[in-house]
N, C-alpha and C. Protein backbone atom coordinates (compact mmCIF):
# COMPACT_ATOMS: atom_id res chain seq x y z
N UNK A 1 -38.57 -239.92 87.81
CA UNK A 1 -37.44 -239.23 88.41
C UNK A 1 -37.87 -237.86 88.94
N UNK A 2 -38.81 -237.26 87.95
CA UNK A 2 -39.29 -236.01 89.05
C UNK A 2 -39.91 -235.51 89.63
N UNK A 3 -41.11 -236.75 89.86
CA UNK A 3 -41.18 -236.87 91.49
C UNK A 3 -40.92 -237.27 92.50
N UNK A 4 -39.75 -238.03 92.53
CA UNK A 4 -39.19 -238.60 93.36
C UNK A 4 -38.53 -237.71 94.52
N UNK A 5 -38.77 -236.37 94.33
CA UNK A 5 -38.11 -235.09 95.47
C UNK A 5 -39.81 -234.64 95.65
N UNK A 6 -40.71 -234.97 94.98
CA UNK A 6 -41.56 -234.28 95.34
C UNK A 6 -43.02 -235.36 96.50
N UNK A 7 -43.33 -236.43 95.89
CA UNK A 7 -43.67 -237.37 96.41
C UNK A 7 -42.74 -238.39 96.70
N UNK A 8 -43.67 -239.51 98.01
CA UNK A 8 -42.93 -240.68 98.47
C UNK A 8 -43.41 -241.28 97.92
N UNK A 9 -43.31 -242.30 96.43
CA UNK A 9 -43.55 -243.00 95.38
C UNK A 9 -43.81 -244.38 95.96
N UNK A 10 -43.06 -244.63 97.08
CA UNK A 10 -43.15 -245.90 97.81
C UNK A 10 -44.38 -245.97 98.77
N UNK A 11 -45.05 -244.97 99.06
CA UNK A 11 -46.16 -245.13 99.86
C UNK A 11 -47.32 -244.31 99.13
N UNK A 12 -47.20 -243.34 98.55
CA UNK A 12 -48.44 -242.68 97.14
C UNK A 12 -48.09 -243.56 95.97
N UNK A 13 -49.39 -244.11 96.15
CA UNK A 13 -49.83 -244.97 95.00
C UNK A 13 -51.01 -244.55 94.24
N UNK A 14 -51.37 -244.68 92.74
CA UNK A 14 -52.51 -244.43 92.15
C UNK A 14 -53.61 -245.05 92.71
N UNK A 15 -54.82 -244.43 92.48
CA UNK A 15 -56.06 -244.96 93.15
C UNK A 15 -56.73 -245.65 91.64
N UNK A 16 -56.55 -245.33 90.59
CA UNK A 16 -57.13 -245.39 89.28
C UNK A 16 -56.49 -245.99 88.42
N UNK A 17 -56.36 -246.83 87.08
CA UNK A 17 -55.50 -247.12 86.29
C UNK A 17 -55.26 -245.89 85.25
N UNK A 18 -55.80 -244.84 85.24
CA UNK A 18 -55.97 -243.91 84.22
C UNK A 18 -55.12 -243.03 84.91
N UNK A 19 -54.63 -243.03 85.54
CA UNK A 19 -53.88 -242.18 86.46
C UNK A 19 -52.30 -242.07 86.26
N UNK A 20 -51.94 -243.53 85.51
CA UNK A 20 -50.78 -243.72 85.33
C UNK A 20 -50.39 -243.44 83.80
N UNK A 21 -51.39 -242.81 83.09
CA UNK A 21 -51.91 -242.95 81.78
C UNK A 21 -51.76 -241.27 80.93
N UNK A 22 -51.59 -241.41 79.83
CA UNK A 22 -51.73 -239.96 79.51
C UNK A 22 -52.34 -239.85 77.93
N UNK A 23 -52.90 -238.99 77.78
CA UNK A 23 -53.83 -238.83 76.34
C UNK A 23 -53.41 -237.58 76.02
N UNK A 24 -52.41 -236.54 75.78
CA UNK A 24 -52.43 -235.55 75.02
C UNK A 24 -52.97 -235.55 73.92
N UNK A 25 -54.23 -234.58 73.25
CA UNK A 25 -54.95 -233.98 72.21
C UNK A 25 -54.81 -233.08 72.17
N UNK A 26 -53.77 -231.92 72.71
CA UNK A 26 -53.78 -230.19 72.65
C UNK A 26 -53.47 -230.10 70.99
N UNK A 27 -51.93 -230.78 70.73
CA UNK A 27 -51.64 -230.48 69.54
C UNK A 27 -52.26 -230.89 68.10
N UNK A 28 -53.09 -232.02 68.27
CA UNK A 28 -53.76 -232.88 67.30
C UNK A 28 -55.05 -231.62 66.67
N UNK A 29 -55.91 -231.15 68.31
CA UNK A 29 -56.89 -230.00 67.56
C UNK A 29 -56.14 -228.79 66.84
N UNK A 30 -54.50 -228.70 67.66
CA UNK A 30 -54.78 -227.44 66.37
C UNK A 30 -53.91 -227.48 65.38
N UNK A 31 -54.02 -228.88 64.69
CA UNK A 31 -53.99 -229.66 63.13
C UNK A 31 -55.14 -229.43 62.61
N UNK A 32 -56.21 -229.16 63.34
CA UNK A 32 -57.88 -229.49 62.29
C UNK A 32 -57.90 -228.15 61.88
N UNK A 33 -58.77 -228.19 60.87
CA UNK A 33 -59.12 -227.38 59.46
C UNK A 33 -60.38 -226.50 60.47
N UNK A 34 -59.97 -225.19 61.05
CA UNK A 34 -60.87 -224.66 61.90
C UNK A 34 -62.27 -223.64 61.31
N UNK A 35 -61.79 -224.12 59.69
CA UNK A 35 -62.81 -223.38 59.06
C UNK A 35 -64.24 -224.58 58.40
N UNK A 36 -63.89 -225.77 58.74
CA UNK A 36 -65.09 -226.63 58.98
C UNK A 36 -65.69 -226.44 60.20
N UNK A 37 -65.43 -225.75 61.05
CA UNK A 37 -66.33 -225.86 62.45
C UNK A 37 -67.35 -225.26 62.22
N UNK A 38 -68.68 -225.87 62.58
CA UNK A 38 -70.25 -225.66 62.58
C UNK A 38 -71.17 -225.88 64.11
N UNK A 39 -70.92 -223.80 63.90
CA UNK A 39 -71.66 -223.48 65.52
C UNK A 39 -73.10 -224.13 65.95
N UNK A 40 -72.94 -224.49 66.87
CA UNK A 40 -74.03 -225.25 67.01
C UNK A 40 -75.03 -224.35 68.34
N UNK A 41 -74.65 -224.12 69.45
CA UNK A 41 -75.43 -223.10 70.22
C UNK A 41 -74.32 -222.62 71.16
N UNK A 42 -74.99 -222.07 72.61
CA UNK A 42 -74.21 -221.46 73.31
C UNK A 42 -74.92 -221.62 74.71
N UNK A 43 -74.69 -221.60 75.79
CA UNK A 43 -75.10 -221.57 77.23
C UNK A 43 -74.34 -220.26 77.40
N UNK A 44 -74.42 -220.46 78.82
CA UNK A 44 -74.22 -219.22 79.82
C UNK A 44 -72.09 -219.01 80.24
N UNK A 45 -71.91 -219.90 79.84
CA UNK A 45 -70.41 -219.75 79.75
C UNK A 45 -69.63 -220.14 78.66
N UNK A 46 -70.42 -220.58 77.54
CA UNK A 46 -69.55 -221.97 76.49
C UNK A 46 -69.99 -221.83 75.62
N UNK A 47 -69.93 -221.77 74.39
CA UNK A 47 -70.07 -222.00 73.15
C UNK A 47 -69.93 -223.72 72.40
N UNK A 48 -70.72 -223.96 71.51
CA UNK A 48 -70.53 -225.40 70.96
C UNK A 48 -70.01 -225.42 69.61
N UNK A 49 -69.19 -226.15 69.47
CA UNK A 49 -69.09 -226.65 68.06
C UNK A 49 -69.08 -227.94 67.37
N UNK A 50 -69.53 -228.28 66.32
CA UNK A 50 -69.11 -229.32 65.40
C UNK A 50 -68.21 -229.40 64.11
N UNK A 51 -68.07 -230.68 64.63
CA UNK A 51 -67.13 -230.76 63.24
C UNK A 51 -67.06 -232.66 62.96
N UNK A 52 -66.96 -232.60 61.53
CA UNK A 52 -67.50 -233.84 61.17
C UNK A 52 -65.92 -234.03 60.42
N UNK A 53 -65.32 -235.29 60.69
CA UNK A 53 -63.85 -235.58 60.15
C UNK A 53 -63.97 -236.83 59.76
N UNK A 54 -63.08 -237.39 58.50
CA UNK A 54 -63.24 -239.26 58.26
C UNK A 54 -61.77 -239.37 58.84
N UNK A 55 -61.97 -240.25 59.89
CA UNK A 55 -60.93 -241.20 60.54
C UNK A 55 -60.97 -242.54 59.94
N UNK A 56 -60.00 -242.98 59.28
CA UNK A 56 -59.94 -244.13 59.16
C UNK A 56 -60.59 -244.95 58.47
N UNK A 57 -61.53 -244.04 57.08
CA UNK A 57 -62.38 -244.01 56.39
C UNK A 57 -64.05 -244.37 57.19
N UNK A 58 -64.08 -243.76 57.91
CA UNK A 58 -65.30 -243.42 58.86
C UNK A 58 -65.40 -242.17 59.23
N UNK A 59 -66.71 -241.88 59.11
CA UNK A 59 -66.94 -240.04 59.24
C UNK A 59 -67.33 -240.38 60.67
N UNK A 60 -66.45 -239.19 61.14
CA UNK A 60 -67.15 -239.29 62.69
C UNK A 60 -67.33 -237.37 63.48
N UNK A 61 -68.16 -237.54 64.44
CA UNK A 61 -68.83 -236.24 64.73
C UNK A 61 -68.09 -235.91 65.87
N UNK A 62 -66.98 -234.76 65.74
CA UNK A 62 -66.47 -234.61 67.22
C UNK A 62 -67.71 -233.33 68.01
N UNK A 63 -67.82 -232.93 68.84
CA UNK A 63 -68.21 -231.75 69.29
C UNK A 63 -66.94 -230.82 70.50
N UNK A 64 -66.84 -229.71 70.11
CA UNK A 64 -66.08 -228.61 70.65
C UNK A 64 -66.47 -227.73 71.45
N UNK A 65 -66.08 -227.34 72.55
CA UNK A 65 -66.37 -226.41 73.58
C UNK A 65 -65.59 -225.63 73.90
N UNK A 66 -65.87 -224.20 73.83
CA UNK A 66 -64.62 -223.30 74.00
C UNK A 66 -65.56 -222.06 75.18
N UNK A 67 -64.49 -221.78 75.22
CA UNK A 67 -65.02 -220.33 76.76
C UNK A 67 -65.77 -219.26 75.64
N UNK A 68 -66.75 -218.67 76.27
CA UNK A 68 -67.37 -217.62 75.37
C UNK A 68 -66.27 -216.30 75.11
N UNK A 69 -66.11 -216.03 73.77
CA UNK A 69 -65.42 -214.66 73.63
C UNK A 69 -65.79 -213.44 74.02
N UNK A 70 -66.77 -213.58 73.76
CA UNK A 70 -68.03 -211.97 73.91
C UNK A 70 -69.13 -212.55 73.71
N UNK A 71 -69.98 -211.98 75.17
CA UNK A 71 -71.27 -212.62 74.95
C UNK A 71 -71.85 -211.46 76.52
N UNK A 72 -71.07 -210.40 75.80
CA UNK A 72 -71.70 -209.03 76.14
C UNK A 72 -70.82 -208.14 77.57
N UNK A 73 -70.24 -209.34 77.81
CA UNK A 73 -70.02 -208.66 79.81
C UNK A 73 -68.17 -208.58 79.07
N UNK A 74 -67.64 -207.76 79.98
CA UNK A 74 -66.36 -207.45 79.36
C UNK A 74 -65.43 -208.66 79.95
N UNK A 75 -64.27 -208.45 78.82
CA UNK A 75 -63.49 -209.98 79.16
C UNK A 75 -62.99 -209.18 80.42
N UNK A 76 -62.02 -210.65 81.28
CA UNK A 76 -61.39 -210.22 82.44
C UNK A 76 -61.06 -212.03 82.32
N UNK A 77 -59.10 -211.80 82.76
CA UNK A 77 -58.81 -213.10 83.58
C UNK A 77 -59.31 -214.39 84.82
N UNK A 78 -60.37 -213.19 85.37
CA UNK A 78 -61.13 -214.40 86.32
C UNK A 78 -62.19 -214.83 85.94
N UNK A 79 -62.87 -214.31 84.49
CA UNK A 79 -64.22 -214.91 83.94
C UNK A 79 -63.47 -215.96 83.56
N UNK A 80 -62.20 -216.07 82.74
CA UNK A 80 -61.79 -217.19 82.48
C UNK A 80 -61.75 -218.37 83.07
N UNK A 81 -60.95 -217.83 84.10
CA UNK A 81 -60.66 -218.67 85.17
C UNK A 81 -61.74 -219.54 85.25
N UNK A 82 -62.92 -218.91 85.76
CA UNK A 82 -64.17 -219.64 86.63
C UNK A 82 -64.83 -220.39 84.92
N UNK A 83 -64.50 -219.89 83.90
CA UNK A 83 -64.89 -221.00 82.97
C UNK A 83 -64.58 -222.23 82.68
């Protein structure tokens, strides 16, 4: 219904099946226990993390990527951005 003012639904069609699809995980990570996370390194924009969780009585290894906090150059909204 609300795109129906915004696209012509009858002639834009998906190109993908994943398209019609949705996976929200925003709220699920911040359920996890953020004091198991185990830094693992860092590049030039990103930081890594691990974290090891049992799903379903299986341990499994997620890895995490977050924008660098400080990593010397002062914050600013468009370092973000371009991260």
């Amino acid at each position: 219904k609300y795109l129906e003012g915004i696209y012509d639904l009858q002639s834009c069609q998906p190109m993908h099946e994943w398209q019609l699809q949705s996976y929200p995980n925003c709220n699920s990570f911040h359920e996890l226990d953020l004091t198991k996370l185990r830094y693992i390194t860092s590049g030039t924009r990103r930081s890594a993390f691990e974290l090891r969780e049992v799903v379903n009585g299986h341990e499994n290894q997620f890895v995490y990527k977050s924008v660098m906090y400080n990593n010397g150059k002062a914050f600013n909204e468009k370092r973000v951005e371009v991260q």
